[in-house]
C-alpha atoms as a PDB file:
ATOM      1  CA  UNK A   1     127.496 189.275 126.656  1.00  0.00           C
ATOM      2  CA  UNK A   2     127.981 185.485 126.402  1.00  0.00           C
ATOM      3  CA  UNK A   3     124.139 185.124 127.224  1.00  0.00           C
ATOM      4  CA  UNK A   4     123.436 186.850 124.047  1.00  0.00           C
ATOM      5  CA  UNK A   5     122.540 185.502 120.590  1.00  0.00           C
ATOM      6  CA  UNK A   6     123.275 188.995 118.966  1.00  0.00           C
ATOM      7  CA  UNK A   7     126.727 189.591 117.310  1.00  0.00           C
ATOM      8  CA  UNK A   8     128.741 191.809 119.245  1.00  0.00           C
ATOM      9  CA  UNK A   9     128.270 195.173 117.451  1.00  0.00           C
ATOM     10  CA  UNK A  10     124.880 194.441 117.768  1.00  0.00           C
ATOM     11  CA  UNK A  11     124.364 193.396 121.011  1.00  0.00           C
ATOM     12  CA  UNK A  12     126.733 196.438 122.342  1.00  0.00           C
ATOM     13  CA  UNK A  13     123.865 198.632 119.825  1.00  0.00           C
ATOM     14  CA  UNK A  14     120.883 197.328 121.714  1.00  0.00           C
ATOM     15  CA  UNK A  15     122.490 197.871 125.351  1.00  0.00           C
ATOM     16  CA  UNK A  16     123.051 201.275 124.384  1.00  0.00           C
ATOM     17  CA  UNK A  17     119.777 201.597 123.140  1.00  0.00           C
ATOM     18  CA  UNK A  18     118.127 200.196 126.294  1.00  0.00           C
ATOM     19  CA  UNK A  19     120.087 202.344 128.614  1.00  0.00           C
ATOM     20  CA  UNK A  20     118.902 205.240 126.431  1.00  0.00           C
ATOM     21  CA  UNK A  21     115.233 204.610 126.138  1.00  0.00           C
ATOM     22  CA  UNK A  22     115.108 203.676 130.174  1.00  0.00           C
ATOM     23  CA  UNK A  23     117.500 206.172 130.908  1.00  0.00           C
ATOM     24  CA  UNK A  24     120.155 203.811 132.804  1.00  0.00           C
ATOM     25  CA  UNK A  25     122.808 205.510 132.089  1.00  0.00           C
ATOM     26  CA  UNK A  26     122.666 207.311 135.393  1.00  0.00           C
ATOM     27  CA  UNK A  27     121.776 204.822 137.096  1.00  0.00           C
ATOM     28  CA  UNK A  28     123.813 201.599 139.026  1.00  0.00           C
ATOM     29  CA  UNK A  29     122.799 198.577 136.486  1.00  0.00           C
ATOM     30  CA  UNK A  30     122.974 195.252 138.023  1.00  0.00           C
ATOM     31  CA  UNK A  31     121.640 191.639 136.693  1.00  0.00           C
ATOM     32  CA  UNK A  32     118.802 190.316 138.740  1.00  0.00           C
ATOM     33  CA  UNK A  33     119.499 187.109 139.922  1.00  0.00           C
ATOM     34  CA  UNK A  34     116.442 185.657 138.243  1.00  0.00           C
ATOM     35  CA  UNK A  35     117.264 186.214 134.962  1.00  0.00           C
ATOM     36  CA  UNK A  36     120.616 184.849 134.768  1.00  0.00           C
ATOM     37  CA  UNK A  37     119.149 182.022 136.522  1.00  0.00           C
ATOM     38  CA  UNK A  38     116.464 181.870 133.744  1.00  0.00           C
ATOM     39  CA  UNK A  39     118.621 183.196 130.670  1.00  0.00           C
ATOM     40  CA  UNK A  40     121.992 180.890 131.618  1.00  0.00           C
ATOM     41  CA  UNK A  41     121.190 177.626 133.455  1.00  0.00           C
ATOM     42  CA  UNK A  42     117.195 176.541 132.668  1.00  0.00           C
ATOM     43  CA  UNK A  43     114.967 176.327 129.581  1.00  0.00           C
ATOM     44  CA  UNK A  44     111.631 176.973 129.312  1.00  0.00           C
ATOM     45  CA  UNK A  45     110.548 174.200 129.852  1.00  0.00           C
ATOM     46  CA  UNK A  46     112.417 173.419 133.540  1.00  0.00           C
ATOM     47  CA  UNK A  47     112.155 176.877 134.290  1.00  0.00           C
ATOM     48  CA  UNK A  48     108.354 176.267 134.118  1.00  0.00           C
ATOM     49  CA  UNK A  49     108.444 173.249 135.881  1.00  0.00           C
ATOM     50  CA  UNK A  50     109.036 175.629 139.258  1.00  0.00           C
ATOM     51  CA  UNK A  51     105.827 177.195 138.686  1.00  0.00           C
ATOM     52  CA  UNK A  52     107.098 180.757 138.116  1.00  0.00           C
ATOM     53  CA  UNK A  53     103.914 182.104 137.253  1.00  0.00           C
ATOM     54  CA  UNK A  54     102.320 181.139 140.597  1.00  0.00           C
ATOM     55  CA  UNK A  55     105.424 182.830 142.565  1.00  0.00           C
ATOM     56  CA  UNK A  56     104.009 185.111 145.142  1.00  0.00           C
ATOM     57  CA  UNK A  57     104.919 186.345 148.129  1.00  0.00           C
ATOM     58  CA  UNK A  58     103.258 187.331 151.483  1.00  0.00           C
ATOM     59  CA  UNK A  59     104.491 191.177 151.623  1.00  0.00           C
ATOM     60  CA  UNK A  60     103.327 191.517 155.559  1.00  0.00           C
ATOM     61  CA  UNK A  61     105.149 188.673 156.638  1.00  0.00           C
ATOM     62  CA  UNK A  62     107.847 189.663 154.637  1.00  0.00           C
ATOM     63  CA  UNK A  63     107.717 193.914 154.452  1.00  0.00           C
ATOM     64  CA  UNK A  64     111.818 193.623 153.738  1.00  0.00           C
ATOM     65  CA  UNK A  65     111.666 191.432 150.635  1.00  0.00           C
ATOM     66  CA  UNK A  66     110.785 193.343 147.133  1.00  0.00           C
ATOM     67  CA  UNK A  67     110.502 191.699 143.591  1.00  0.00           C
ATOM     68  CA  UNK A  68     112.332 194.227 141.004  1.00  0.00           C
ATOM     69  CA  UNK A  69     109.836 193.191 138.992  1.00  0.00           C
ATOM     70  CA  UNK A  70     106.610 191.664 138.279  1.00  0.00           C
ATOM     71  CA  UNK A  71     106.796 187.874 137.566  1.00  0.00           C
ATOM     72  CA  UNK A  72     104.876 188.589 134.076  1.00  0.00           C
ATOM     73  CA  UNK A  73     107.635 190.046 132.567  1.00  0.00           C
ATOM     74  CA  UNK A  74     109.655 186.921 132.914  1.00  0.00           C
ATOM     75  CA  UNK A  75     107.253 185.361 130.213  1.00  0.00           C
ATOM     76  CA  UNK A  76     109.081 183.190 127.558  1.00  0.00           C
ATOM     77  CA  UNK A  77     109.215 185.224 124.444  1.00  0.00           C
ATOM     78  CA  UNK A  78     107.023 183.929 121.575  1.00  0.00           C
ATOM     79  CA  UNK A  79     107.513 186.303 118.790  1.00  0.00           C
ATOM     80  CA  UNK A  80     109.485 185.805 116.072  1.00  0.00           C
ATOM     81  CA  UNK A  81     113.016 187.189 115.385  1.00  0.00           C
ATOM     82  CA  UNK A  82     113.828 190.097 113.592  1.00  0.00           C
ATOM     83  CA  UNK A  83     116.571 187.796 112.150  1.00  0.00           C
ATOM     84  CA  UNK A  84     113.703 185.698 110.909  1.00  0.00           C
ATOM     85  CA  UNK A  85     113.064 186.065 106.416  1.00  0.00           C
ATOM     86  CA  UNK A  86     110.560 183.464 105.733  1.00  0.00           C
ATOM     87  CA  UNK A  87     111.483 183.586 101.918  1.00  0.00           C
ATOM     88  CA  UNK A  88     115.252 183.183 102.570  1.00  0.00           C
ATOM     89  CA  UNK A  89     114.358 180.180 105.295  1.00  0.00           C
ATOM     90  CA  UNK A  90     111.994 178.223 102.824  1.00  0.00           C
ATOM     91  CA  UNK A  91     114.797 178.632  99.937  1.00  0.00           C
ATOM     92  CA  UNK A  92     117.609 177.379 102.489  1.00  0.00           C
ATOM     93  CA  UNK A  93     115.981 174.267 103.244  1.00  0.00           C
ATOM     94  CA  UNK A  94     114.564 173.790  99.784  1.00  0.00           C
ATOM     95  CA  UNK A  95     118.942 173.572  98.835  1.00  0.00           C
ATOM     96  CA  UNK A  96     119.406 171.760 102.013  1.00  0.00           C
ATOM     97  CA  UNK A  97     116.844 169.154 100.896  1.00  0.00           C
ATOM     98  CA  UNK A  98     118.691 169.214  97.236  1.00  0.00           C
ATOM     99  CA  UNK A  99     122.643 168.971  98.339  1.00  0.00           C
ATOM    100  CA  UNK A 100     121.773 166.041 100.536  1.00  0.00           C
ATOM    101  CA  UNK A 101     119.775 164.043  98.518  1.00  0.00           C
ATOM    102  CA  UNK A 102     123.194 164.793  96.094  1.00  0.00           C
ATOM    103  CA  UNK A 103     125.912 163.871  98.115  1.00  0.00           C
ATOM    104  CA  UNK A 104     124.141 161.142 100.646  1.00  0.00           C
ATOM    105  CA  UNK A 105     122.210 159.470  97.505  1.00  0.00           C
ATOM    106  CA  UNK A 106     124.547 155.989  98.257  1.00  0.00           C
ATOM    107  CA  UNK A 107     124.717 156.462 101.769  1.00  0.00           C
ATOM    108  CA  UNK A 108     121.067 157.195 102.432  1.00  0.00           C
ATOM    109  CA  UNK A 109     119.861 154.669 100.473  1.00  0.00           C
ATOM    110  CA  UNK A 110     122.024 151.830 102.552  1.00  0.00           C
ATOM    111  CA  UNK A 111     121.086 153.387 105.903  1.00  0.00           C
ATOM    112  CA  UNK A 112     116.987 153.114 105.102  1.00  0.00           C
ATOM    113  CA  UNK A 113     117.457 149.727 104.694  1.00  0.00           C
ATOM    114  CA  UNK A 114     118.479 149.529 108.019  1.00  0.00           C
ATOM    115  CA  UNK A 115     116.479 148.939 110.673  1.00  0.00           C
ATOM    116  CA  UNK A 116     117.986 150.928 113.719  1.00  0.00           C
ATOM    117  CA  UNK A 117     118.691 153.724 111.379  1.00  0.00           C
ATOM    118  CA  UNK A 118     114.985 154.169 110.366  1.00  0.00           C
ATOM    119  CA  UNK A 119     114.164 153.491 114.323  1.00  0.00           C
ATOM    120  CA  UNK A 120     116.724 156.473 115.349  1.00  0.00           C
ATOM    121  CA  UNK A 121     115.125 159.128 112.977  1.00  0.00           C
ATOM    122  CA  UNK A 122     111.706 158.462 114.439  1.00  0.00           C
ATOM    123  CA  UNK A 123     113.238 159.065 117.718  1.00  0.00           C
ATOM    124  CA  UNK A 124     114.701 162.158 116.655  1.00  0.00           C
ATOM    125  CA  UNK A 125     111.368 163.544 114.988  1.00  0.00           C
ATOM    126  CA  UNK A 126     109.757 162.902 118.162  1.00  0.00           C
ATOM    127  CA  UNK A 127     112.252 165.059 120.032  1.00  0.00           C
ATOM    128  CA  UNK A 128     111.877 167.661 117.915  1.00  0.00           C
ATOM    129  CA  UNK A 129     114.224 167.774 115.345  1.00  0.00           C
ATOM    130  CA  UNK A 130     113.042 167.963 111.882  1.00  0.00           C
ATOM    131  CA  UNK A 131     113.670 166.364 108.652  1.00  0.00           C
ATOM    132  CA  UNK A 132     116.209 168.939 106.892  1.00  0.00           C
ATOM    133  CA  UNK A 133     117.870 168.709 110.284  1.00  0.00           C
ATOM    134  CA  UNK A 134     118.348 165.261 110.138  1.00  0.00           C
ATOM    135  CA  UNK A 135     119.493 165.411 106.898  1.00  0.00           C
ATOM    136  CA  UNK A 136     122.392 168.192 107.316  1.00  0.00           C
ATOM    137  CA  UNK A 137     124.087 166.487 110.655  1.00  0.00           C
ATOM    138  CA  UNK A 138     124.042 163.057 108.719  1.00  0.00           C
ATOM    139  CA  UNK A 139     125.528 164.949 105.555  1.00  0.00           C
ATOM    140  CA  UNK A 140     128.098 166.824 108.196  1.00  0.00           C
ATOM    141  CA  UNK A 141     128.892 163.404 109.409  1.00  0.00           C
ATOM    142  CA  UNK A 142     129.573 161.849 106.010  1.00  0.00           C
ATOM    143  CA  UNK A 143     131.642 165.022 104.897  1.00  0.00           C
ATOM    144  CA  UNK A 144     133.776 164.938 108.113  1.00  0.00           C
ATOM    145  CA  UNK A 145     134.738 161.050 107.296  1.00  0.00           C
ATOM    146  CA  UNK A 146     135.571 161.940 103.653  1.00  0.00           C
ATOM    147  CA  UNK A 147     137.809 164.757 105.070  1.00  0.00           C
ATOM    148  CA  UNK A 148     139.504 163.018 108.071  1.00  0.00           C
ATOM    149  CA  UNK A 149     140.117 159.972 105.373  1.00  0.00           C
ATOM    150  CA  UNK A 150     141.814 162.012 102.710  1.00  0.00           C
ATOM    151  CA  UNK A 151     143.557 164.296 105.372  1.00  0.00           C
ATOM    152  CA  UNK A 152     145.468 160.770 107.024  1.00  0.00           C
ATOM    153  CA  UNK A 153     148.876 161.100 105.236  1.00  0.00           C
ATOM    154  CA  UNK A 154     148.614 165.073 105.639  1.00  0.00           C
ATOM    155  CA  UNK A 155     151.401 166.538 107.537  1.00  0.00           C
ATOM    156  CA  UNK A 156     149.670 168.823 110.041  1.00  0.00           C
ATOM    157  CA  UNK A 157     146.139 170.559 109.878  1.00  0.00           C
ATOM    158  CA  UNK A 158     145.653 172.769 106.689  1.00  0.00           C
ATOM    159  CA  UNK A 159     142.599 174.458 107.641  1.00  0.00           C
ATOM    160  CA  UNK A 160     142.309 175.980 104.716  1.00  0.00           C
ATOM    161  CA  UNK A 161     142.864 172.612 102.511  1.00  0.00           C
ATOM    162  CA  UNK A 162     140.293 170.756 105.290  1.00  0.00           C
ATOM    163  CA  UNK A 163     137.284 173.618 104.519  1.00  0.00           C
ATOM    164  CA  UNK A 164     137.546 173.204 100.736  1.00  0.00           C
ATOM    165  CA  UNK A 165     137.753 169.044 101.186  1.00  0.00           C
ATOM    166  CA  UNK A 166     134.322 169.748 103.303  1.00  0.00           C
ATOM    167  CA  UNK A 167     132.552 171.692 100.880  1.00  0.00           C
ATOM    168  CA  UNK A 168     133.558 169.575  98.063  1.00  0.00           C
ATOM    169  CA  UNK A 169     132.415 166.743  99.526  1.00  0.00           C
ATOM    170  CA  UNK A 170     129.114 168.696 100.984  1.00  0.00           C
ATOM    171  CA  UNK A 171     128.459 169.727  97.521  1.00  0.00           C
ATOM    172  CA  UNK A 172     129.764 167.348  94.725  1.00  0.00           C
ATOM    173  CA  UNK A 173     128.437 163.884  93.141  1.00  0.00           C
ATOM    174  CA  UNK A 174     128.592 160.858  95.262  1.00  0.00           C
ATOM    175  CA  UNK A 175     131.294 157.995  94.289  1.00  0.00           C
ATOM    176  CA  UNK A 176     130.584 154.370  94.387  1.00  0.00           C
ATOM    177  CA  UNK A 177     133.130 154.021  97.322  1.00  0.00           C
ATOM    178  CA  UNK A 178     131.012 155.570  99.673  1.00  0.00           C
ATOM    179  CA  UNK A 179     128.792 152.312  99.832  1.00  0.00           C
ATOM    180  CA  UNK A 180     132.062 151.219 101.757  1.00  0.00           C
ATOM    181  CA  UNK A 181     131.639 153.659 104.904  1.00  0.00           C
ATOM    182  CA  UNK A 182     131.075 152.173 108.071  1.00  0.00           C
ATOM    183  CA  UNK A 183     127.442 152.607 109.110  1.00  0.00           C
ATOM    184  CA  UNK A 184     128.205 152.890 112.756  1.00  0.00           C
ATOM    185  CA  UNK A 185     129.607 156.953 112.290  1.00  0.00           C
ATOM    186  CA  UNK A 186     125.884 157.397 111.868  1.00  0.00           C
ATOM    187  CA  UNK A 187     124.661 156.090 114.601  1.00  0.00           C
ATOM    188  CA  UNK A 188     122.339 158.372 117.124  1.00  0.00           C
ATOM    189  CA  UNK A 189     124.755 159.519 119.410  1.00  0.00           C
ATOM    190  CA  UNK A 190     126.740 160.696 116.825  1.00  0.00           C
ATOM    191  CA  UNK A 191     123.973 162.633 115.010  1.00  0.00           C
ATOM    192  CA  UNK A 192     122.818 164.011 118.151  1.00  0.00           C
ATOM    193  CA  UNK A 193     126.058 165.423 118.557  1.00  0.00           C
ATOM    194  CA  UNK A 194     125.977 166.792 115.034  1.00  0.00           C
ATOM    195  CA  UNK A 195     122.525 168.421 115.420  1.00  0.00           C
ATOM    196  CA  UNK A 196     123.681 170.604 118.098  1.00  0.00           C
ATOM    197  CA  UNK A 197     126.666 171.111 116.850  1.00  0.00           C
ATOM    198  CA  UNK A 198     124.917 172.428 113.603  1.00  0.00           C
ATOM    199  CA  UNK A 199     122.756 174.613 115.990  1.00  0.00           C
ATOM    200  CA  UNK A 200     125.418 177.359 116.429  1.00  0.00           C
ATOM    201  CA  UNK A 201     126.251 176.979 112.878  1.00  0.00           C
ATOM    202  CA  UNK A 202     122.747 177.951 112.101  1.00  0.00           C
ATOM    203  CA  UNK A 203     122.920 181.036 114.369  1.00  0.00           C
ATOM    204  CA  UNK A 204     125.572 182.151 112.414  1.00  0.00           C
ATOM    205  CA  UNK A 205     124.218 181.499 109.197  1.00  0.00           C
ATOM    206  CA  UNK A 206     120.660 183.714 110.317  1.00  0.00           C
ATOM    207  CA  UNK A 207     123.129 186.778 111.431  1.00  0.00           C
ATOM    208  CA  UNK A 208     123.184 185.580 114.932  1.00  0.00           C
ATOM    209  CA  UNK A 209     125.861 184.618 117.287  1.00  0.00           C
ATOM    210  CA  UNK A 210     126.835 182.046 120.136  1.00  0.00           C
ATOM    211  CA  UNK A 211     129.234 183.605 122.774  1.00  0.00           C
ATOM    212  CA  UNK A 212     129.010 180.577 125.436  1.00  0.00           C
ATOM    213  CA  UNK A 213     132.002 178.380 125.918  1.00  0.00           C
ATOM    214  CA  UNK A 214     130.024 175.351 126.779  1.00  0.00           C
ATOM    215  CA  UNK A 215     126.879 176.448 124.910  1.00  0.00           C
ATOM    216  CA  UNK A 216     123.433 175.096 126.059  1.00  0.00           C
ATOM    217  CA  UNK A 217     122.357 173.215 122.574  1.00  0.00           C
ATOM    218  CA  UNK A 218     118.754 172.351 124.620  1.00  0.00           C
ATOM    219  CA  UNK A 219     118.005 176.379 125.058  1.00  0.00           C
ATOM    220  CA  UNK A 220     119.848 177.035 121.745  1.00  0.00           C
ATOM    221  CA  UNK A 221     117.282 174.456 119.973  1.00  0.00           C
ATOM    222  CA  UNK A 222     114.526 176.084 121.744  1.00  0.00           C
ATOM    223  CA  UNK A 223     115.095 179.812 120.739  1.00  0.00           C
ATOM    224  CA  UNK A 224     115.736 178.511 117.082  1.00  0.00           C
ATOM    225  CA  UNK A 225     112.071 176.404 117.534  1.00  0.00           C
ATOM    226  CA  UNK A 226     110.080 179.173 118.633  1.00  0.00           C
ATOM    227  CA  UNK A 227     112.312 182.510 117.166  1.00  0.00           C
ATOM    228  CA  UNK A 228     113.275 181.235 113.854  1.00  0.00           C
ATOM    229  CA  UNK A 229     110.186 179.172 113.330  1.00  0.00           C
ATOM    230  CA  UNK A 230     111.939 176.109 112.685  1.00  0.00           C
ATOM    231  CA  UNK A 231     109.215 174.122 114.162  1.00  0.00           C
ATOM    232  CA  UNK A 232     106.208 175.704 111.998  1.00  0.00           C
ATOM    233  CA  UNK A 233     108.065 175.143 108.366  1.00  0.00           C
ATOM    234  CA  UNK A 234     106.559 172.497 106.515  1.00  0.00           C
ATOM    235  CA  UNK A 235     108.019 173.037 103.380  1.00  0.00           C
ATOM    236  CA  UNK A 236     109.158 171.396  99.771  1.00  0.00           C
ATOM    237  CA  UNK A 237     108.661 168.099 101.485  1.00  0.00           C
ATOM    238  CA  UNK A 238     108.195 166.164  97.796  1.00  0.00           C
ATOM    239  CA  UNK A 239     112.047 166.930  97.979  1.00  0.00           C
ATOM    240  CA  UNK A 240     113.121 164.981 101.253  1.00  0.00           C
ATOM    241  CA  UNK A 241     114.826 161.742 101.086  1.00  0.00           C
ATOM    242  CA  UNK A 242     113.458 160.623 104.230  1.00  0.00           C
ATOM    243  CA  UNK A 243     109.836 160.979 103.194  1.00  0.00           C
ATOM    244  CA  UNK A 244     109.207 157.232 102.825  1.00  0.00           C
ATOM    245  CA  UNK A 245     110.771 156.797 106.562  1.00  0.00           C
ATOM    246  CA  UNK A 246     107.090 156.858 108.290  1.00  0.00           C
END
């Protein structure tokens, strides 16, 4: 279960279903080696790398050794999600494009004067990441200083308090004070860490679901690139902020 995206009623749903249509029920079910080895510890992109496709095997040398199944249906799924609503997607980066440019106005317009700032967001387009991504981990980063600033003198964690500091702050007009926060909390380790970070929050927000204790943010971005779409939106782009970073 911790492989899967699915929430758990769902997930448990679609096993049932599986064991149903194939008639497993009956039968002894055991993971194949291969596909947790696929599913939990590579990406595509590795798991290509060992030539998977050109895995064969000399069945007279070897009459004791069987495949349980045909290396073709270990192809990398391509088809979109179910969980996928392209007119729900567009509008949700159309806001995301619109609460950032809000709340980061100050902020953004300090960091694209600055050099290694506008150097690090190239980088990060060129690994994949796109602009509205960008955008939310810097705004997550800016909303979790605000909160951890005001929260100083607090006696104990108020989670409750801490949620409705982040979405005021995520949400609400800029004040001249934040021309005062240190640029270095936005420097490209620490938006890294708040892009993948932001990737489970994303599953969640598309009805999906992250069961992993150390989740693996490079397979996690992958699914989202090629499942979700994420990589094929090009979208209200006369609304991003970091348009004129080229």
């Amino acid at each position: 279960k911790e492989l899967s995206l699915a929430q758990d009623k769902e997930f448990l749903d679609k096993i049932d279903l599986i064991q149903l249509e194939n008639n497993l029920i009956a039968k002894g079910f055991s993971a194949n080696n291969y596909q947790l080895i696929l599913k939990k510890i590579f990406d595509k992109k590795t798991f290509d790398s060992y030539f998977r496709n050109q895995f064969v095997i000399d069945y007279e040398l070897d009459k004791s050794f069987k495949l349980s199944f045909e290396a073709n249906q270990l192809i990398y799924p391509t088809k979109l999600c179910d969980k996928y609503n392209e007119n729900e997607f567009n509008i949700n980066i159309k806001n995301r494009y619109l609460n950032c440019s809000k709340c980061l106005s100050i902020i953004l317009s300090i960091l694209k004067s600055d050099k290694n700032f506008t150097n690090t967001v190239k980088v990060l387009r060129i690994a994949g990441w796109v602009d509205w991504q960008i955008l939310n981990a810097i705004a997550n980063i800016y909303a979790s200083y605000k909160v951890n600033h005001e929260l100083l003198t607090s006696d104990g964690l108020d989670i409750d308090r801490h949620n409705k500091l982040t979405h005021k702050y995520l949400f609400s007009e800029v004040v001249e004070s934040d021309k005062d926060i240190p640029l270095t909390i936005f420097s490209k380790d620490k938006i890294i860490q708040s892009l993948n970070c932001n990737l489970v929050t994303f599953l969640k927000i598309n009805g999906l679901s992250c069961n992993m204790e150390n989740p693996n943010f490079k397979s996690i971005k992958e699914f989202i690139d090629t499942r979700m779409n994420v990589q094929n939106v090009n979208v209200y782009n006369e609304l991003n902020p970091l348009n004129d970073i080229t």
